[in-house]
Protein backbone atom coordinates (compact mmCIF):
# COMPACT_ATOMS: atom_id res chain seq x y z
CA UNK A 1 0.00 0.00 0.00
CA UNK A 2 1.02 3.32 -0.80
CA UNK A 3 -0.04 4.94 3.18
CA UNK A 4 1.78 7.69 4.60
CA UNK A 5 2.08 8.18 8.16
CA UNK A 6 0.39 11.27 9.60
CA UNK A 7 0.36 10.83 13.34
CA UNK A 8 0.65 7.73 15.87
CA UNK A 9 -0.46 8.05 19.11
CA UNK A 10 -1.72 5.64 21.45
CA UNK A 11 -5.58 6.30 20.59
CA UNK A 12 -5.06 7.35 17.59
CA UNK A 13 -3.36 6.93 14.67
CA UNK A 14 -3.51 8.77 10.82
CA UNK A 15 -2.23 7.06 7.87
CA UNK A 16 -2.89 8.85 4.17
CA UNK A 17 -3.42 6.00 1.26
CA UNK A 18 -2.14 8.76 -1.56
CA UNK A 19 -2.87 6.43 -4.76
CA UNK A 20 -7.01 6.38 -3.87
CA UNK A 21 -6.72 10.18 -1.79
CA UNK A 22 -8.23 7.84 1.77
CA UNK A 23 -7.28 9.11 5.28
CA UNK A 24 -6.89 6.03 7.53
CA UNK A 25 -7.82 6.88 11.06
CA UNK A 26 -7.39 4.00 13.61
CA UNK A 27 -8.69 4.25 17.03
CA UNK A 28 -7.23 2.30 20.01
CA UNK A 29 -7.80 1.19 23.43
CA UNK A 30 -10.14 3.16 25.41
CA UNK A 31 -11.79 5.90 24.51
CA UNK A 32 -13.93 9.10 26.25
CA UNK A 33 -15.48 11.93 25.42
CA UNK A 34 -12.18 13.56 26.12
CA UNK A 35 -10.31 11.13 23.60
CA UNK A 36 -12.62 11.21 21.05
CA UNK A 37 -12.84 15.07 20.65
CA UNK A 38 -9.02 15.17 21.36
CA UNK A 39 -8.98 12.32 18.12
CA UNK A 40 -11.54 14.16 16.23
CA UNK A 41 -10.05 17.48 16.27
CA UNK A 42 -7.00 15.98 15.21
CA UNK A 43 -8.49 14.54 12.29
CA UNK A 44 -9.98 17.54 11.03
CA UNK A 45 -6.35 18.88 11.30
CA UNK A 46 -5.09 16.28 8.90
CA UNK A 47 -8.09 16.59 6.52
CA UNK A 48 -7.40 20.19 6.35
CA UNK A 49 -4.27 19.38 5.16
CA UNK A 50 -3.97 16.78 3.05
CA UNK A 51 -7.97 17.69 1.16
CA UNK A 52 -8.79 13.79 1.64
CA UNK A 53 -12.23 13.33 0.12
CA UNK A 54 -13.06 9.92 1.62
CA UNK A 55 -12.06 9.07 5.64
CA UNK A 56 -11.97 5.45 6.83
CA UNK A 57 -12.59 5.46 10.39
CA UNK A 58 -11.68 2.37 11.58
CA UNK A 59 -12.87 1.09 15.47
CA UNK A 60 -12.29 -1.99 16.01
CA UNK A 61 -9.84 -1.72 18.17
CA UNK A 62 -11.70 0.84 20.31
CA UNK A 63 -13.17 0.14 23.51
CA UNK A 64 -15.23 2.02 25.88
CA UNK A 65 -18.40 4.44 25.80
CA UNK A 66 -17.87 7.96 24.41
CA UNK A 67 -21.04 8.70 23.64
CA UNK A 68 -20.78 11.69 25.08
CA UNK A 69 -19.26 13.78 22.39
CA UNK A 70 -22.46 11.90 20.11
CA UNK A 71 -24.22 14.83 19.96
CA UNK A 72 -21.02 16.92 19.29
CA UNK A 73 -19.65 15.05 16.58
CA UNK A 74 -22.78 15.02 14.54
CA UNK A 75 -23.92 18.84 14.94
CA UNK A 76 -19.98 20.42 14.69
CA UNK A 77 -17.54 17.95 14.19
CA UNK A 78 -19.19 16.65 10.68
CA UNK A 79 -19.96 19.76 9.43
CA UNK A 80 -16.57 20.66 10.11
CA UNK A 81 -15.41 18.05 7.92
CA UNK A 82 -17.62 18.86 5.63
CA UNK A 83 -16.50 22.21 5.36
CA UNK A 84 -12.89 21.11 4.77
CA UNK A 85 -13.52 18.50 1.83
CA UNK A 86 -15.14 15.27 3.32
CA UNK A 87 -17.60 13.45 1.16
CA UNK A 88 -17.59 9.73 2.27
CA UNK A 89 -16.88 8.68 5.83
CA UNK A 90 -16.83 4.44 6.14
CA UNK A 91 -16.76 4.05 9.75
CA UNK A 92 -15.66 0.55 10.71
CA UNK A 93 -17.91 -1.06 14.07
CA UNK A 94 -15.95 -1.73 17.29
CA UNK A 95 -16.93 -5.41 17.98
CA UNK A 96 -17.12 -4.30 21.78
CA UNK A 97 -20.61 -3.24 22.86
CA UNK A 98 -20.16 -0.19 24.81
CA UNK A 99 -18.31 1.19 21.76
CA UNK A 100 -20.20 0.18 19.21
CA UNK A 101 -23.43 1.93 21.64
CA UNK A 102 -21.51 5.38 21.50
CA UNK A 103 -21.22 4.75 17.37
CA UNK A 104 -24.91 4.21 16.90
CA UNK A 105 -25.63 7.17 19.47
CA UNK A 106 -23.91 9.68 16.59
CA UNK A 107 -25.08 8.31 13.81
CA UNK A 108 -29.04 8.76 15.27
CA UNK A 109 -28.54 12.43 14.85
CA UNK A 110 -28.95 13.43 11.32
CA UNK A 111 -25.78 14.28 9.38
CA UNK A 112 -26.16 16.37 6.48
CA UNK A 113 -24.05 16.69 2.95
CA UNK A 114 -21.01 13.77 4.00
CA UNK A 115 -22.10 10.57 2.93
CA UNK A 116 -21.31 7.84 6.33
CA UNK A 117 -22.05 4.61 6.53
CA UNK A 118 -21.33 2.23 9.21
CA UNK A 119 -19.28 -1.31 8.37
CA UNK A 120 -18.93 -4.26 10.45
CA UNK A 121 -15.82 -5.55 8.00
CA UNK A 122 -12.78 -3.28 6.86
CA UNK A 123 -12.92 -5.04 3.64
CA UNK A 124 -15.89 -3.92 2.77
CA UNK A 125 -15.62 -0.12 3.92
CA UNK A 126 -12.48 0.05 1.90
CA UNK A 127 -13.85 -1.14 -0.73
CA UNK A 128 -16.90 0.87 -1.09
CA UNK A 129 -14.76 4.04 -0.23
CA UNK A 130 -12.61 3.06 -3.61
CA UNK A 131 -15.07 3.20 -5.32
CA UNK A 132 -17.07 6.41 -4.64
């Protein structure tokens, strides 16, 4: 694969595939509100930067409930990404519960003009994101 590196952390990391223009973003371990806003913001750094289109947001190595920045992420964080250039978002399930609760809290709220859809297999998400 042609990924570059944009930040590792230990609950997050950033990789940029720059043949298909996809900005990997792997969460890790557990996450809070505070985490996932910390994550988030630094994800709408990178898609700033780089213009990715399409964002793979992969969880299944995330555990814990965030749902707390739910409500957050849907009515400023994705309109922020909007804003900077995001059209597809392929967000990969957590196969832990309390995770994948906090997931399906966000994506109740409506989210307007970025196309997300939720994926219990990487394949898949990647896939569909290539395509689009």
């Amino acid at each position: 694969m042609h990924r570059r590196t944009l930040l590792q952390e230990p609950h997050i990391s950033l990789h940029l595939d720059v043949i298909h223009d996809i900005l990997y973003v792997e969460w890790a371990g557990p996450q809070t509100e505070e985490t996932a806003k910390d994550g988030c913001g630094k994800l709408l750094k990178h898609v700033v930067s780089t213009r990715a289109a399409k964002v793979f947001n992969d969880n299944t190595l995330a555990t814990g409930i965030w749902s707390g920045a739910a409500e957050w992420e849907a009515k400023v964080w994705f309109p922020a990404l909007y804003k900077a250039g995001v059209k597809y978002f392929a967000w990969v399930l957590s196969p832990e519960l309390y995770s994948q609760l906090s997931t399906k809290e966000t994506l109740k709220h409506t989210i307007n003009d970025i196309i997300v859809l939720s994926f219990e297999e990487k394949v898949s998400a990647e896939n569909w994101l290539k395509v689009m």
